[in-house]
N, C-alpha and C. Protein backbone atom coordinates (compact mmCIF):
# COMPACT_ATOMS: atom_id res chain seq x y z
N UNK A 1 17.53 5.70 -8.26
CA UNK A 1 17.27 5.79 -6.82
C UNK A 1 17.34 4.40 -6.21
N UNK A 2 17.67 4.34 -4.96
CA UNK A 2 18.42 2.96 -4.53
C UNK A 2 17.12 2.79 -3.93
N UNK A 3 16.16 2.45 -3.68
CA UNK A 3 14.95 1.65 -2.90
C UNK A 3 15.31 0.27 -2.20
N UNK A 4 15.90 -0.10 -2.46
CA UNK A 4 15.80 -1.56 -1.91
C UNK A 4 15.75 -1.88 -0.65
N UNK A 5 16.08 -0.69 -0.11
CA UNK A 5 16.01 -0.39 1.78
C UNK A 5 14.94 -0.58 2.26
N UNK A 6 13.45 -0.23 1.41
CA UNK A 6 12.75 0.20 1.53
C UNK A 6 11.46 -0.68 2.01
N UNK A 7 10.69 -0.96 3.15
CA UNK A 7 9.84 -1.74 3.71
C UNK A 7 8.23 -1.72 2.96
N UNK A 8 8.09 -2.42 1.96
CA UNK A 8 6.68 -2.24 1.77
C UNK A 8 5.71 -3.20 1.95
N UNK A 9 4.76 -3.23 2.72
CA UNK A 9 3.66 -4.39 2.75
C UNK A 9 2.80 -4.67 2.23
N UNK A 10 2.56 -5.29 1.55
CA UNK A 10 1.12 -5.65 0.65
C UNK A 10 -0.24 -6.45 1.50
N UNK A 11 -1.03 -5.77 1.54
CA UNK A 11 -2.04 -6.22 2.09
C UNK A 11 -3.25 -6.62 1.33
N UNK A 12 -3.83 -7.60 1.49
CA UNK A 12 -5.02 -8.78 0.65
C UNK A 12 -5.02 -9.99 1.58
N UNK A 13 -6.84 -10.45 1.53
CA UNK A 13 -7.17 -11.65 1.82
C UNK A 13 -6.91 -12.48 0.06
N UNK A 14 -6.78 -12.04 -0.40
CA UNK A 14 -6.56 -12.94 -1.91
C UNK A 14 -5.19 -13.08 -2.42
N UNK A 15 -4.92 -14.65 -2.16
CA UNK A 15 -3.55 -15.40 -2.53
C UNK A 15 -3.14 -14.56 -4.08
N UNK A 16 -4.51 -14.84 -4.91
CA UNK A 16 -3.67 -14.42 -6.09
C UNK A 16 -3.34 -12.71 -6.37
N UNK A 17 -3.61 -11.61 -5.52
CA UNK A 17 -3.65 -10.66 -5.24
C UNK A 17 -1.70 -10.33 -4.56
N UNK A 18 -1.73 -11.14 -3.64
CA UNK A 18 -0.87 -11.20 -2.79
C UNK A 18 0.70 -11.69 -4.30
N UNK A 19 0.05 -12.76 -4.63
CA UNK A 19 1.43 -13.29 -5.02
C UNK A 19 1.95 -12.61 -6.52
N UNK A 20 0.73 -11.85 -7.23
CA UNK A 20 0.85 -10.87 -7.99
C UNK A 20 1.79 -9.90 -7.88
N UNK A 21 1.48 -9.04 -6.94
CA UNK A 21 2.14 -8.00 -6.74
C UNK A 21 3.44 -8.04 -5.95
N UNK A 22 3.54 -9.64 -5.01
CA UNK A 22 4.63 -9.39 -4.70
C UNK A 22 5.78 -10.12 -5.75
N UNK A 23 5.47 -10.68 -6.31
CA UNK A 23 6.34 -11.30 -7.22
C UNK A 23 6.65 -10.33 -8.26
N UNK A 24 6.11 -8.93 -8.73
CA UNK A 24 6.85 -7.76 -9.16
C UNK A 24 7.69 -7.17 -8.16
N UNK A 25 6.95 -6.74 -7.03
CA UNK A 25 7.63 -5.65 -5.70
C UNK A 25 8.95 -6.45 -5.69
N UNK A 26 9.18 -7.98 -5.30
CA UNK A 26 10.46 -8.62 -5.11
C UNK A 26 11.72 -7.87 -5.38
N UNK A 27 11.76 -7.73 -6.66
CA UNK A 27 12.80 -7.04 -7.40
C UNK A 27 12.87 -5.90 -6.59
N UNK A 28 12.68 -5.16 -6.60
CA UNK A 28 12.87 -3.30 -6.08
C UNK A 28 13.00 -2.99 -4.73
N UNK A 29 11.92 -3.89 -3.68
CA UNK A 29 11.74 -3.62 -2.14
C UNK A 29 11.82 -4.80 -1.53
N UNK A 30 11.78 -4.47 -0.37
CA UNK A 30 12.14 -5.50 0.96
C UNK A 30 10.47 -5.99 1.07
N UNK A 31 9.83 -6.86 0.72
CA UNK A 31 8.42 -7.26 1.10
C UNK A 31 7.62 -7.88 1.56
N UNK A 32 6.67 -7.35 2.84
CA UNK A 32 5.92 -8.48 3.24
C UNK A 32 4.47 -8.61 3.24
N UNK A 33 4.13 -9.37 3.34
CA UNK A 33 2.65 -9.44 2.72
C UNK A 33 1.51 -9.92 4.37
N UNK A 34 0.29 -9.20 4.46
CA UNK A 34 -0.13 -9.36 5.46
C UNK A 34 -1.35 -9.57 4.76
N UNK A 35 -2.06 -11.22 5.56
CA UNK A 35 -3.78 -11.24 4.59
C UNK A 35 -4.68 -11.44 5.65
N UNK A 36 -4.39 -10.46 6.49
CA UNK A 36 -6.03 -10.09 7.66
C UNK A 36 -5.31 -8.68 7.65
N UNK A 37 -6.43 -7.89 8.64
CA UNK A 37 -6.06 -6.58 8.55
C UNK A 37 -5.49 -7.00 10.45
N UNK A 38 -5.42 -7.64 11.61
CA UNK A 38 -5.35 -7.61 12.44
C UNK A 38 -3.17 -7.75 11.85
N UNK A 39 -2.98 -9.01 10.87
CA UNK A 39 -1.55 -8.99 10.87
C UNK A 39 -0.95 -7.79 9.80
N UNK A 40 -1.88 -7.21 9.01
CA UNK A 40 -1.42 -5.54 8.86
C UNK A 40 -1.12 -4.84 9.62
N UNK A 41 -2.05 -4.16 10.43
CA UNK A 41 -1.71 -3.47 11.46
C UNK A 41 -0.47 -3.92 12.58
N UNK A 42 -0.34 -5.20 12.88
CA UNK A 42 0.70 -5.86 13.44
C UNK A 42 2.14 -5.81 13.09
N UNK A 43 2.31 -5.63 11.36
CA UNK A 43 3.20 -5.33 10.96
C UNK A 43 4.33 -4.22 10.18
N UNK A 44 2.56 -3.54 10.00
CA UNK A 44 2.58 -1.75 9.85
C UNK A 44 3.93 -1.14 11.67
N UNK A 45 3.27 -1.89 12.56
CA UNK A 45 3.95 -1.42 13.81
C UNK A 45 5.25 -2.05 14.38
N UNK A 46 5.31 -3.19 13.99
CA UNK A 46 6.33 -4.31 14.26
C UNK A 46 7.61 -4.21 13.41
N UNK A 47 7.32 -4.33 11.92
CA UNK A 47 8.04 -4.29 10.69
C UNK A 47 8.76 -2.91 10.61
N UNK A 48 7.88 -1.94 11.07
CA UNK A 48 7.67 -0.52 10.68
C UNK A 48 7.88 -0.12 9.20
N UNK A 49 6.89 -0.59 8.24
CA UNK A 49 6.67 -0.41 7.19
C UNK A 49 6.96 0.91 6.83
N UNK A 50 7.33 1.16 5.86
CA UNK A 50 7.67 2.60 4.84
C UNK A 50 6.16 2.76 4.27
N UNK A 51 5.98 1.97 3.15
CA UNK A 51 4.65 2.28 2.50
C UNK A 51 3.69 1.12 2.73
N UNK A 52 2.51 1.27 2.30
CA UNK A 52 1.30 -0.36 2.47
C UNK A 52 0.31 -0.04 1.40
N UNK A 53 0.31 -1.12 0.43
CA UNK A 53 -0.28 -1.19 -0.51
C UNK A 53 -1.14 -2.58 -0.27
N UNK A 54 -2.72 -1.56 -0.02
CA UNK A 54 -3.78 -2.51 0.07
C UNK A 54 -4.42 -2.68 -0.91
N UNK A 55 -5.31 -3.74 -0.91
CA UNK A 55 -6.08 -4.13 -1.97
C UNK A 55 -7.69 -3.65 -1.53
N UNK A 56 -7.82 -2.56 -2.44
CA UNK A 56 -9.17 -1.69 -1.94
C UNK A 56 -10.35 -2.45 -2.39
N UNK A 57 -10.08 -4.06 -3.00
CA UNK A 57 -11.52 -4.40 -3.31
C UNK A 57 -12.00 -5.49 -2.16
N UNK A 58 -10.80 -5.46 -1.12
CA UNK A 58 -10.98 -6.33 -0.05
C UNK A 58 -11.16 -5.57 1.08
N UNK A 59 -9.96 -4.96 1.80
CA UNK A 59 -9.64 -3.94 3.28
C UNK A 59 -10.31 -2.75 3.11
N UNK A 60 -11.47 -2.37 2.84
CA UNK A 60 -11.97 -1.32 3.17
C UNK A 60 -11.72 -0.44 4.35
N UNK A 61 -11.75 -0.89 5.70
CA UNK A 61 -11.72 0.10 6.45
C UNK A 61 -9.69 -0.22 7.01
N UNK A 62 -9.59 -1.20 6.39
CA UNK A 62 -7.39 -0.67 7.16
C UNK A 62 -7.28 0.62 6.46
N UNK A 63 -7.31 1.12 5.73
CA UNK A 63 -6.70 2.47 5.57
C UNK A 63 -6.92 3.69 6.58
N UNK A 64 -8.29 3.74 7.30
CA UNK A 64 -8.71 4.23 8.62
C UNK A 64 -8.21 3.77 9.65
N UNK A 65 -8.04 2.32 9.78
CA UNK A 65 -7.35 1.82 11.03
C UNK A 65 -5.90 2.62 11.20
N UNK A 66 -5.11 2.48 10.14
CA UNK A 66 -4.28 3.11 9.87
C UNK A 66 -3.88 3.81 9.99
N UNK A 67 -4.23 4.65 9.29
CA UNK A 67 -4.51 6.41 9.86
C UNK A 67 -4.72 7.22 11.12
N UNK A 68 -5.46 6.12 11.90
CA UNK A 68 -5.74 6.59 13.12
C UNK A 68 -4.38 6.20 14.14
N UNK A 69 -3.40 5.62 13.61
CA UNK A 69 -2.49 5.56 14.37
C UNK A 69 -1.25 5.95 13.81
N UNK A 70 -0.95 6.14 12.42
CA UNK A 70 0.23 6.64 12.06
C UNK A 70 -0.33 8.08 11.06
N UNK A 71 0.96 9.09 11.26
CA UNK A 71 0.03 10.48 10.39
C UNK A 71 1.07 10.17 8.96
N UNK A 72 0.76 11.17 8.05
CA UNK A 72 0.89 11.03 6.36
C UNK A 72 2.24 11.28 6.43
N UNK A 73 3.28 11.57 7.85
CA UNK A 73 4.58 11.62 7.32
C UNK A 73 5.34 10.37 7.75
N UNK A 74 4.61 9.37 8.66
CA UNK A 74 5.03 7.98 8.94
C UNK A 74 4.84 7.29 7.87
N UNK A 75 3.82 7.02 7.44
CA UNK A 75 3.25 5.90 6.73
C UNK A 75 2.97 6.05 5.17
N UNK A 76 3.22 5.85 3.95
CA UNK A 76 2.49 6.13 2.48
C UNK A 76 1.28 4.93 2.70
N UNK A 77 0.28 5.35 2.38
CA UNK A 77 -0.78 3.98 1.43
C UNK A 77 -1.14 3.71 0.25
N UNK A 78 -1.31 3.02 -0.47
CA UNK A 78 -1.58 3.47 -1.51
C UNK A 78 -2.44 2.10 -1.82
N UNK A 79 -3.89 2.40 -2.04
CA UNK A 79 -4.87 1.91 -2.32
C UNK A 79 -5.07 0.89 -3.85
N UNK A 80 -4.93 0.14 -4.03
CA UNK A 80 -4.97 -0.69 -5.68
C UNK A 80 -5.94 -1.68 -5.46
N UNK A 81 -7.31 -1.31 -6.38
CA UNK A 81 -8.29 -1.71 -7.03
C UNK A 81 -8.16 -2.29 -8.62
N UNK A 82 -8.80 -3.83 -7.83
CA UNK A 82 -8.92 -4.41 -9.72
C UNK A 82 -9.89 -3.62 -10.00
N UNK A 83 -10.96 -3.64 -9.60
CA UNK A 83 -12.32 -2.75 -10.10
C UNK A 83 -12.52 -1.24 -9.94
N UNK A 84 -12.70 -0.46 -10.92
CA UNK A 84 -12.47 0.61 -10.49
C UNK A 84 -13.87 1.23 -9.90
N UNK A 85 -14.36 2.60 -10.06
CA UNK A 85 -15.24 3.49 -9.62
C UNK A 85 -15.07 4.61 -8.63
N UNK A 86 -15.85 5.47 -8.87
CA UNK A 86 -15.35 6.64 -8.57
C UNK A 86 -15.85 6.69 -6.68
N UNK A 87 -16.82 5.84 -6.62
CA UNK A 87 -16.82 6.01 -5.18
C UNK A 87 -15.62 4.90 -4.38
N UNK A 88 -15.43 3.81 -4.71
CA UNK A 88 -14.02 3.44 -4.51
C UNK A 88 -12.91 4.47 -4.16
N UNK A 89 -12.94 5.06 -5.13
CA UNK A 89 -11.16 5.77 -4.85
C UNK A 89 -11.89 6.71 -4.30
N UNK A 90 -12.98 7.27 -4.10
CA UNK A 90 -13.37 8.75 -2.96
C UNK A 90 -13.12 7.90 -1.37
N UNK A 91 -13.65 7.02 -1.38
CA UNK A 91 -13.59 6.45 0.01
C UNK A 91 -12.26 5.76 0.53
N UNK A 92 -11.41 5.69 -0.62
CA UNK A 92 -10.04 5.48 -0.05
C UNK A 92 -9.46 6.81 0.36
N UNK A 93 -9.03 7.93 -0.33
CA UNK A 93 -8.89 9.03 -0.38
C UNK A 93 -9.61 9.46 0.80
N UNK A 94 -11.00 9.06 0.88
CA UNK A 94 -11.73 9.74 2.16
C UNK A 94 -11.03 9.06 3.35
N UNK A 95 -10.67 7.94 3.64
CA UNK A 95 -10.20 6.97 4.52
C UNK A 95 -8.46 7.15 5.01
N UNK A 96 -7.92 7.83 4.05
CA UNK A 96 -6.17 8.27 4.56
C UNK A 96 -5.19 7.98 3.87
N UNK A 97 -6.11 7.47 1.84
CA UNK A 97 -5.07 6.93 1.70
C UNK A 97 -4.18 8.38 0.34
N UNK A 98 -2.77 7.73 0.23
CA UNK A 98 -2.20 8.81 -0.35
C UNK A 98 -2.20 9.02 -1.76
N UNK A 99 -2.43 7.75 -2.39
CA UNK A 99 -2.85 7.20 -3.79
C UNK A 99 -3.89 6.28 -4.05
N UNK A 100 -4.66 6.38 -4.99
CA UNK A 100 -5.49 5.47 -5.58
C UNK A 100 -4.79 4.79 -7.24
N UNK A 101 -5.01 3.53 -7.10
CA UNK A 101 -4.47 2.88 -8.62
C UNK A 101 -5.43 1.99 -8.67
N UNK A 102 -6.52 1.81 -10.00
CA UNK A 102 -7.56 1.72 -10.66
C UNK A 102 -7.12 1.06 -11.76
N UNK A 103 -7.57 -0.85 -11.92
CA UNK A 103 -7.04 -1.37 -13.54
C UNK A 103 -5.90 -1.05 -13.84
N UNK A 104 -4.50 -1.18 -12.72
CA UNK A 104 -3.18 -1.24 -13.48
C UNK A 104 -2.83 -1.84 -14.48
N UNK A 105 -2.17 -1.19 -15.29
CA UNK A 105 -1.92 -1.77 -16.79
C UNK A 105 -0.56 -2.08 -16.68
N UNK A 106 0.33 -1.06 -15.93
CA UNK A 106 1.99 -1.60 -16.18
C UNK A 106 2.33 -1.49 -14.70
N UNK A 107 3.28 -2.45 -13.93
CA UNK A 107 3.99 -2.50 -12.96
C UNK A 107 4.40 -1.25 -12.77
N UNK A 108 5.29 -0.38 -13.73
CA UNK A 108 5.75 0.77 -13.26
C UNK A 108 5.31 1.88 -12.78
N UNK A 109 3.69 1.79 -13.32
CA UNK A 109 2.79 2.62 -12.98
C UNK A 109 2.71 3.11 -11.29
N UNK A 110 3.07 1.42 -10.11
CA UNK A 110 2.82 1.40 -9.09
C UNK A 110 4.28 1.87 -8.53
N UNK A 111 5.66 1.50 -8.89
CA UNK A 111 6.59 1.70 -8.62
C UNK A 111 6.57 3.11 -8.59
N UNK A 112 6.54 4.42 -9.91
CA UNK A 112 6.49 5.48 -9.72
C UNK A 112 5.74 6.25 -8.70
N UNK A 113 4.59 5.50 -7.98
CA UNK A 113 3.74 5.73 -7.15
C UNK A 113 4.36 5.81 -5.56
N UNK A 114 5.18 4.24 -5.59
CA UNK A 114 5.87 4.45 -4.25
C UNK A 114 7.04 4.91 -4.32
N UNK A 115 7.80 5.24 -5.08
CA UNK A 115 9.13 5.56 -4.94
C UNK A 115 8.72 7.70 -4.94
N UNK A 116 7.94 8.09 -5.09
CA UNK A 116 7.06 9.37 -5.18
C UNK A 116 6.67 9.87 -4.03
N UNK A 117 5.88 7.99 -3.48
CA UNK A 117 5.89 8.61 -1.76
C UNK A 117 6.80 8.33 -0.50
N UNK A 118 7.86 7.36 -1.36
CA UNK A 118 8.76 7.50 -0.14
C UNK A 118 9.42 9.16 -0.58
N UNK A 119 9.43 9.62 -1.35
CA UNK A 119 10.50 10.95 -1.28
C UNK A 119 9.32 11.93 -0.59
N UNK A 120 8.20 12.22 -0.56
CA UNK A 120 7.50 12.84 -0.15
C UNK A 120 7.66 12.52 1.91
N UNK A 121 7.66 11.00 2.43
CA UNK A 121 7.74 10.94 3.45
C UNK A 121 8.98 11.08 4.02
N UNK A 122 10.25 10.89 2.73
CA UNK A 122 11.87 11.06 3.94
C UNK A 122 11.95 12.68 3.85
N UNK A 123 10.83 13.29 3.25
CA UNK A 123 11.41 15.01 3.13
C UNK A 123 10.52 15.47 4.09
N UNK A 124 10.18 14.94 5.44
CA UNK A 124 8.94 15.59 6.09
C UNK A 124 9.73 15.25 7.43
């Protein structure tokens, strides 16, 4: 599947968060990285992001911000926690998001995740 079209933003106040994940994403997607939630949302609308992969141990409430302005066939989220727990991923899930990822172990883990929800959002 050709992805590379594909707009994804990574969102974190943490450099090493940020340069983690985008230095995998590089390869596969088009990526930009937003570390306040005011230049998320800025670029969720500007960029017009495909998917946004926040960092749920920082942005608690962007996945609501979010939500409240784009519905589940605009936007994928997908929530990634270093730390896991079960009220974590309820309150992402409760908040709009479309995935939770808990202690990733392999890159591909997250790739199968978005390439899952872009086919879920170009079929809507």
């Amino acid at each position: 599947m050709d992805h590379m079209k594909h707009r994804v933003l990574l969102c974190s106040p943490q450099a090493d968060f940020l340069q983690k994940y985008r230095s995998e994403l590089d390869r596969d997607f088009d990526i930009q990285v937003a570390s306040t939630e005011e230049i998320a949302l800025f670029l969720t609308k500007d960029w017009k992001a495909h998917i946004l992969l926040v960092d749920g141990d920082k942005f608690g409430n962007l996945t609501t911000s979010l939500r409240q302005s784009f519905n589940y066939s605009q936007l994928g989220i997908i929530v990634i926690a270093e730390t896991e727990g079960l009220f974590k991923e309820e309150y992402a899930f409760r908040s709009g998001a479309d995935h939770f990822v808990g202690n990733l172990h392999d890159y591909k883990q997250l790739v199968w995740r978005v390439v899952s929800l872009l086919r879920k959002i170009q079929s809507v």
